[in-house]
C-alpha atoms as a PDB file:
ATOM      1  CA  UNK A   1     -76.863 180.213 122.931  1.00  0.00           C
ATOM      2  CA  UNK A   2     -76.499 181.474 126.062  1.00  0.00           C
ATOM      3  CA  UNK A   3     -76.116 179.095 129.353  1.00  0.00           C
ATOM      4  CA  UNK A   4     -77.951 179.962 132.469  1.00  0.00           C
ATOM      5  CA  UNK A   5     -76.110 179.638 135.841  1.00  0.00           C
ATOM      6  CA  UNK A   6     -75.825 176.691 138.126  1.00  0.00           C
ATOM      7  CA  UNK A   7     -75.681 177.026 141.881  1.00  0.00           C
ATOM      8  CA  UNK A   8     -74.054 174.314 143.576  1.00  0.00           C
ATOM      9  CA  UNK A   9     -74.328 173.199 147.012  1.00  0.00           C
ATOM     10  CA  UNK A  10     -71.268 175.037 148.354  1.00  0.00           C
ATOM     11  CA  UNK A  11     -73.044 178.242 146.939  1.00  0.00           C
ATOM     12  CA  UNK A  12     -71.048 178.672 143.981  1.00  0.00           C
ATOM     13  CA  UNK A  13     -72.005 179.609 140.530  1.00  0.00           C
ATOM     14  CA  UNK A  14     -71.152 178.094 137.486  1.00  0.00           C
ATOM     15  CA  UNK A  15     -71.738 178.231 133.516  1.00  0.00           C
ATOM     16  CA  UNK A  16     -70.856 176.838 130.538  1.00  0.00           C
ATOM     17  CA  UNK A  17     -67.684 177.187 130.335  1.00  0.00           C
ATOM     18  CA  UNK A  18     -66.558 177.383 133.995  1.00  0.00           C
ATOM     19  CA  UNK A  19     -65.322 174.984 136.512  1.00  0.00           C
ATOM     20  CA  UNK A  20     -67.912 174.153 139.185  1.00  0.00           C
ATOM     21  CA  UNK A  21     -67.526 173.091 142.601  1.00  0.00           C
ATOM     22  CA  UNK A  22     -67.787 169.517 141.491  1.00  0.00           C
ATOM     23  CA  UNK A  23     -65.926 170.404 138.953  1.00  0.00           C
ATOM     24  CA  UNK A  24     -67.833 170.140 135.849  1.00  0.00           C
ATOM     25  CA  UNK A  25     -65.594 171.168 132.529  1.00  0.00           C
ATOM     26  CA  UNK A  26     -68.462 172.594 130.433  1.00  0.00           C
ATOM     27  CA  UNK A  27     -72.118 172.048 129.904  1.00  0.00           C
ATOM     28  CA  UNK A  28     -72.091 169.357 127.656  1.00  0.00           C
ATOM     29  CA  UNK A  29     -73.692 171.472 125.143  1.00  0.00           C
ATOM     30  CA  UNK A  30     -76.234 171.629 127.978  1.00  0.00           C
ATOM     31  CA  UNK A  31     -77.313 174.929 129.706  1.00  0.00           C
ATOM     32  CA  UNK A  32     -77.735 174.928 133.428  1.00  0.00           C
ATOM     33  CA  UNK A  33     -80.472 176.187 135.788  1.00  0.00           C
ATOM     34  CA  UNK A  34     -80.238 176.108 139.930  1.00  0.00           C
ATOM     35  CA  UNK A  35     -81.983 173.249 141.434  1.00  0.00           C
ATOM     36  CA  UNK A  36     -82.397 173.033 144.823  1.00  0.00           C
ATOM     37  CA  UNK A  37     -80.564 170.705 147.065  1.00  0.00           C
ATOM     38  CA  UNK A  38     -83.771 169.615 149.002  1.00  0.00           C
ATOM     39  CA  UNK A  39     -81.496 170.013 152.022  1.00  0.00           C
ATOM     40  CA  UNK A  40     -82.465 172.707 154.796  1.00  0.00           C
ATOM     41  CA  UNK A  41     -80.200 175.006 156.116  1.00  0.00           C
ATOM     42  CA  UNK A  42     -78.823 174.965 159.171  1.00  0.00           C
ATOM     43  CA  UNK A  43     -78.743 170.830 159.420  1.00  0.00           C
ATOM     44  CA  UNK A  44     -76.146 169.079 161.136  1.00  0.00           C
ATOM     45  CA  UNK A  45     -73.284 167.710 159.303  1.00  0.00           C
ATOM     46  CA  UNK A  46     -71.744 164.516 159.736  1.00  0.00           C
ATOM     47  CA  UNK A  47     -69.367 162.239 157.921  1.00  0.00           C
ATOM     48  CA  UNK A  48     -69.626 159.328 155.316  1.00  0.00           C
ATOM     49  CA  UNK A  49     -67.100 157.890 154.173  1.00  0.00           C
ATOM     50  CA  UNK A  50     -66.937 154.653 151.313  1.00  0.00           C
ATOM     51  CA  UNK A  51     -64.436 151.352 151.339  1.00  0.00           C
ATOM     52  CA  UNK A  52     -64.870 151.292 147.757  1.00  0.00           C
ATOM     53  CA  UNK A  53     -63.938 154.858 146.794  1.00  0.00           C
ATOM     54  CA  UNK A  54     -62.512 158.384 147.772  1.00  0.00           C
ATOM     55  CA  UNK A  55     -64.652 161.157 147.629  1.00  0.00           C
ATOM     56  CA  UNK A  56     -64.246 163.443 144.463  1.00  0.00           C
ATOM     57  CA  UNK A  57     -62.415 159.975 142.883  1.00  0.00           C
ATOM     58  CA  UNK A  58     -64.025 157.672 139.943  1.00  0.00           C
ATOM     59  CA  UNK A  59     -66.313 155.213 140.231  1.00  0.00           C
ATOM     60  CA  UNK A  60     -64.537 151.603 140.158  1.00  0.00           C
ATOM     61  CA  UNK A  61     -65.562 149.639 137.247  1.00  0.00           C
ATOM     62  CA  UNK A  62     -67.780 147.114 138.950  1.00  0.00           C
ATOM     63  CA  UNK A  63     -69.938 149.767 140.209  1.00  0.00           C
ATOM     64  CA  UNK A  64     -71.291 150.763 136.779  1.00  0.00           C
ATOM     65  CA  UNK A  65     -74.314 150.145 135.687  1.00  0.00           C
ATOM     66  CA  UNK A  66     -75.416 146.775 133.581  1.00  0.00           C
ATOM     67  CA  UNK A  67     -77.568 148.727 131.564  1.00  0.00           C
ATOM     68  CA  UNK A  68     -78.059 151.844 128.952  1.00  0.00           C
ATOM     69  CA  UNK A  69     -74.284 150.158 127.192  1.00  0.00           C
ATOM     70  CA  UNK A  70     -72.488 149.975 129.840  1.00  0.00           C
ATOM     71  CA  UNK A  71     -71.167 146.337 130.821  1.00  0.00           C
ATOM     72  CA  UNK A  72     -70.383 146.861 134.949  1.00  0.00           C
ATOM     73  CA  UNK A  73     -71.754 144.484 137.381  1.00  0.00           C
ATOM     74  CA  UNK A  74     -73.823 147.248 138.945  1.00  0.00           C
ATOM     75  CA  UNK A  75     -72.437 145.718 142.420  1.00  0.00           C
ATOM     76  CA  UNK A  76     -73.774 148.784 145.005  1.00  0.00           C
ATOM     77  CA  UNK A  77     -70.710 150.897 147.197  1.00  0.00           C
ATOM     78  CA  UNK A  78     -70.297 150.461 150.776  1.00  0.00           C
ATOM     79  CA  UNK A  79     -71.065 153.317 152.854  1.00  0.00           C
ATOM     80  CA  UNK A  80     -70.150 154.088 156.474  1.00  0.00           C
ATOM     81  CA  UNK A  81     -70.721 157.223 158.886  1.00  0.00           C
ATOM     82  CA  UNK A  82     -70.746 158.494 161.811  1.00  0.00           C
ATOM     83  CA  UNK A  83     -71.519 161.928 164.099  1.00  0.00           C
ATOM     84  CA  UNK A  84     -74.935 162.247 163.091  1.00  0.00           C
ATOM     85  CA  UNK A  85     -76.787 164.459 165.382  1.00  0.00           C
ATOM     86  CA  UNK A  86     -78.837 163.372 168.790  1.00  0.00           C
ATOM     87  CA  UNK A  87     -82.582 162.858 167.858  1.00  0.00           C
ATOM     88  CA  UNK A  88     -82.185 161.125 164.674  1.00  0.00           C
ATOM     89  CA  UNK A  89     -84.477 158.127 164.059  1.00  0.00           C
ATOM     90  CA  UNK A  90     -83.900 156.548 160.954  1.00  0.00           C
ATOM     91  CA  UNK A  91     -81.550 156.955 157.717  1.00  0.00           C
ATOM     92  CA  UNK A  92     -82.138 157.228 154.254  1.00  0.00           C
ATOM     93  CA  UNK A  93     -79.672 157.162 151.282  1.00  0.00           C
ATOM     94  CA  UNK A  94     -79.846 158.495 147.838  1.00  0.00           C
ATOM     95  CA  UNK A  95     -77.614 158.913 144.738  1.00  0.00           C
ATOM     96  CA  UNK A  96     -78.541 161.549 142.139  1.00  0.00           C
ATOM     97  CA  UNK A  97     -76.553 162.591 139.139  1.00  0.00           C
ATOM     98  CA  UNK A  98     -76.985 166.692 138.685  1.00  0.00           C
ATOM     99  CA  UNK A  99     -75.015 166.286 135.229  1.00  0.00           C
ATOM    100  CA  UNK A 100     -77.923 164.012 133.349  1.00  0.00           C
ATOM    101  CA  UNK A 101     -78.916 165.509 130.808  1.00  0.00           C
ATOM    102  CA  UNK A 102     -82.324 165.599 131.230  1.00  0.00           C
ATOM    103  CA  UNK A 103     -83.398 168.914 132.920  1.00  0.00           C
ATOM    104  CA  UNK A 104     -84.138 167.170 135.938  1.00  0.00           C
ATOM    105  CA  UNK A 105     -80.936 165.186 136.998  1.00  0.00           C
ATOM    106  CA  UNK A 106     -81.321 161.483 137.794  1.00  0.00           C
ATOM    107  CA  UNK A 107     -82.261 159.262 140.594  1.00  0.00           C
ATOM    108  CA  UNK A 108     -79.701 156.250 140.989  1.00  0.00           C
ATOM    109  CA  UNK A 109     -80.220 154.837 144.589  1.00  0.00           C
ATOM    110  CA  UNK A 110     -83.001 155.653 147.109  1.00  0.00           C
ATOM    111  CA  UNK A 111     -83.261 153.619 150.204  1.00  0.00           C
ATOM    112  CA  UNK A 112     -85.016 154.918 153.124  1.00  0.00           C
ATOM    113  CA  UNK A 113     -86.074 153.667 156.730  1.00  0.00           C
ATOM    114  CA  UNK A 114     -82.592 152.258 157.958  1.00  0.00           C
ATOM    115  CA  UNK A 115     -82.914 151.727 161.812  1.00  0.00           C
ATOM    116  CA  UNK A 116     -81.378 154.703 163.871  1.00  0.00           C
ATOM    117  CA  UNK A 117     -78.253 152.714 165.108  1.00  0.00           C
ATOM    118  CA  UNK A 118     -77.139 151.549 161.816  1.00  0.00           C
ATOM    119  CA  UNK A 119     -73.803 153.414 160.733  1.00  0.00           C
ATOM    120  CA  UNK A 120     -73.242 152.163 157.139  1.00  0.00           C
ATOM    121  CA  UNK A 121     -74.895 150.140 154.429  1.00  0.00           C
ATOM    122  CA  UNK A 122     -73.337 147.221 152.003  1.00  0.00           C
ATOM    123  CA  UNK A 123     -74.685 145.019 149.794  1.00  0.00           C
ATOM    124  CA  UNK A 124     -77.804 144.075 152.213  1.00  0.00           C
ATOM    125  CA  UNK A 125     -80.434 145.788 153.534  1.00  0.00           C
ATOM    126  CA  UNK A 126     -81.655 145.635 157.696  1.00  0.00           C
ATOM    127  CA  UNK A 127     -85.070 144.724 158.489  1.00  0.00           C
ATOM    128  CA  UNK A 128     -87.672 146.961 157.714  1.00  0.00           C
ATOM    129  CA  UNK A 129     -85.308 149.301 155.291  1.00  0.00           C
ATOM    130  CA  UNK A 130     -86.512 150.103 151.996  1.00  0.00           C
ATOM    131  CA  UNK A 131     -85.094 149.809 148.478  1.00  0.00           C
ATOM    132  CA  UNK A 132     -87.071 152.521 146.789  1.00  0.00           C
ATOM    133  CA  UNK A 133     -87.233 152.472 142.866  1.00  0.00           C
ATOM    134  CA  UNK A 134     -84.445 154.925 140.909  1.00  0.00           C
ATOM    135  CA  UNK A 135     -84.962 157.015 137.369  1.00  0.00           C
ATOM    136  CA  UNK A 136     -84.086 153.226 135.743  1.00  0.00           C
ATOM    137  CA  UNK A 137     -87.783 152.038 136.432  1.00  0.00           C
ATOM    138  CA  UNK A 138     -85.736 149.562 139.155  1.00  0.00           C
ATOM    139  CA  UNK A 139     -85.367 149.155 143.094  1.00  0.00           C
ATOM    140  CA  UNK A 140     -82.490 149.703 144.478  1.00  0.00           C
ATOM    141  CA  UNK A 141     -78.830 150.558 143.466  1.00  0.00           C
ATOM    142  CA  UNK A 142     -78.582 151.783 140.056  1.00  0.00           C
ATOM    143  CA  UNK A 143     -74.852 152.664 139.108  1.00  0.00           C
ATOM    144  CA  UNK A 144     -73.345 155.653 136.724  1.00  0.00           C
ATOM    145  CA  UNK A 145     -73.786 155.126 132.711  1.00  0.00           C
ATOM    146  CA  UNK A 146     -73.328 158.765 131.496  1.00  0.00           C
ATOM    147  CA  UNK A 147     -73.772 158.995 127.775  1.00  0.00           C
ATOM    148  CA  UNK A 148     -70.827 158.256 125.265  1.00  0.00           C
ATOM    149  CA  UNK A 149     -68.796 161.789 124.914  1.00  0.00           C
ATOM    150  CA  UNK A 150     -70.944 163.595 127.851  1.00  0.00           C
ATOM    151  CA  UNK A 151     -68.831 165.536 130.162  1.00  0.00           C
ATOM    152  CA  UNK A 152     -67.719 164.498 133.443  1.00  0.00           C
ATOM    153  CA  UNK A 153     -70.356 163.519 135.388  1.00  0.00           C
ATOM    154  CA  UNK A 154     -70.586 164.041 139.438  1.00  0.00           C
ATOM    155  CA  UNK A 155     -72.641 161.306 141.500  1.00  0.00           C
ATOM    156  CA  UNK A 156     -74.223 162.758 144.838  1.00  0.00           C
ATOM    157  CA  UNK A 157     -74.137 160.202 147.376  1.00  0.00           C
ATOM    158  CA  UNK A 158     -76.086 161.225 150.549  1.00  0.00           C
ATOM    159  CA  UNK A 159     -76.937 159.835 153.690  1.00  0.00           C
ATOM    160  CA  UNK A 160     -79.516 162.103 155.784  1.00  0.00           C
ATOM    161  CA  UNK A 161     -80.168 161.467 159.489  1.00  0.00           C
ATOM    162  CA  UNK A 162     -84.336 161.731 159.471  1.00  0.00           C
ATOM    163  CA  UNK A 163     -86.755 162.780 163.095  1.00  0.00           C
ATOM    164  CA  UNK A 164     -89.195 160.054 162.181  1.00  0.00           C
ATOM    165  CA  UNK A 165     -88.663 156.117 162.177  1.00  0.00           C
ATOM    166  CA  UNK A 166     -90.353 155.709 158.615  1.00  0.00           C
ATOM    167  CA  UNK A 167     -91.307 157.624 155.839  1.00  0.00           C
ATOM    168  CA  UNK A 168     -94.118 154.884 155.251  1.00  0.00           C
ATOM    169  CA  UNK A 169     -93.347 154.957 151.737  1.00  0.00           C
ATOM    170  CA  UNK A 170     -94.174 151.942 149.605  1.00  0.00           C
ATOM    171  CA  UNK A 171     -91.057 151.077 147.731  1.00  0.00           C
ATOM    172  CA  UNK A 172     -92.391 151.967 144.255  1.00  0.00           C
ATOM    173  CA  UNK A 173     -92.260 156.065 145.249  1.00  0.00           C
ATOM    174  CA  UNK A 174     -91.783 158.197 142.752  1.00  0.00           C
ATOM    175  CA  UNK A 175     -88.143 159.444 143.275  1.00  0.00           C
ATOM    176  CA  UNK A 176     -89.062 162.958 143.951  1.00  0.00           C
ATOM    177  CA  UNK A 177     -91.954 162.529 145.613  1.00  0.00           C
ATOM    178  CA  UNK A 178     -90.140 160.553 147.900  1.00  0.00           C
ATOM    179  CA  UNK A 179     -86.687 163.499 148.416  1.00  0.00           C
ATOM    180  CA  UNK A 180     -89.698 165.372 148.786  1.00  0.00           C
ATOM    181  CA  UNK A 181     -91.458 163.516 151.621  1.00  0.00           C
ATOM    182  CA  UNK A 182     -88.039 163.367 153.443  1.00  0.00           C
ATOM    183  CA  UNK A 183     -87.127 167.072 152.778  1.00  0.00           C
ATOM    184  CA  UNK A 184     -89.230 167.617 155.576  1.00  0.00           C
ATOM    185  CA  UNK A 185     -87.694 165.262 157.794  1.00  0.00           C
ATOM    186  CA  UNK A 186     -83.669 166.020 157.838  1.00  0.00           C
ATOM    187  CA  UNK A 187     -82.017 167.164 160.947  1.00  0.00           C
ATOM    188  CA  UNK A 188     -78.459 165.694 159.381  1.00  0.00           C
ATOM    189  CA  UNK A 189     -76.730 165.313 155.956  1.00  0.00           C
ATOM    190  CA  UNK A 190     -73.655 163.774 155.010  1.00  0.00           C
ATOM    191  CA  UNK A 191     -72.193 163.828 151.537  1.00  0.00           C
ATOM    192  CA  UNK A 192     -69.578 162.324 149.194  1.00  0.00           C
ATOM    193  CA  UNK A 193     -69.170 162.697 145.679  1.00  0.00           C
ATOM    194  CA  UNK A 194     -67.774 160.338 142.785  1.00  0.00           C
ATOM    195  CA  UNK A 195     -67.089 160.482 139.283  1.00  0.00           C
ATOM    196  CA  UNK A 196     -67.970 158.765 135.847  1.00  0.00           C
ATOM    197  CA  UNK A 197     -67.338 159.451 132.130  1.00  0.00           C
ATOM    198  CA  UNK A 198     -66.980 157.353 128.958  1.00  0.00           C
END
């Protein structure tokens, strides 16, 4: 069977087969198909950066999930930024997993509404910030459980400075309905990426 391509966020294109910009080995038996990043050219970049891992590096094993047979504590990273551009009004963090195998990716953390000066996010929320619910059915942080044997799979964590103060979305938001809500909203986007396979 033949794979269809994957465009990644950097532009490149990948296949079964091929190393990606994230570097995925193969498909996983899997075929690809481009999904869109749901961020809008042109946006300011700034930088996040995590205490509790390197971007590109694994997931530490107390981040992993509880859940799906995977025994971590599901304790959520740190995250810290800064440089986001003038005009910004709130934050809003997500994690998705483009290597799920379930045609759609999956939704691990969405939290949206953090106050315009914060400039990183631990194990608490501020006032008024919102743990929206992941893929898992739950609120909050959800952390990596790829399947037994899947290939190498590469966690998206974002933080996107928003032009509004809310999205004045109730916390139990569909996942995409919510990156779609926000998609309209981004002026700045930070990324890092980690790592999980068992």
């Amino acid at each position: 069977m033949n794979s269809s391509v994957q465009v990644t966020d950097s532009g490149t294109v990948a296949g079964s087969g091929t190393d990606t910009a994230a570097g995925t080995e193969d498909a996983g038996g899997f075929g690809y198909r481009p999904v869109r990043t749901g961020v809008p050219g042109g946006v300011a970049r700034f930088t996040v950066t995590s205490p509790d891992l390197a971007d590109g590096g694994a997931f530490p094993a107390e981040a992993w999930a509880a859940a799906f047979g995977c025994s971590g504590a599901n304790r959520q990273i740190g995250l810290e930024w800064s440089g986001a551009p003038q005009g910004t009004r709130s934050y809003a963090v997500t994690m998705f997993d483009p290597d799920a195998p379930t045609g759609a990716g999956f939704w691990h953390w969405l939290t949206w509404d953090l106050p315009a000066d914060s400039t990183g996010l631990d194990s608490g929320l501020p006032a008024g910030a919102v743990a929206g619910t992941s893929d898992s059915g739950g609120t909050g942080y959800f952390g990596p459980c790829p399947p037994v044997g899947d290939l190498l799979h590469h966690y998206e964590i974002n933080v996107y400075a928003l032009d509004v103060p809310s999205l004045h979305l109730p916390a139990d938001t569909p996942p995409t309905v919510t990156a779609f809500t926000m998609a309209g909203h981004i002026i700045g986007h930070a990324r890092l990426t980690a790592t999980a396979r068992r």
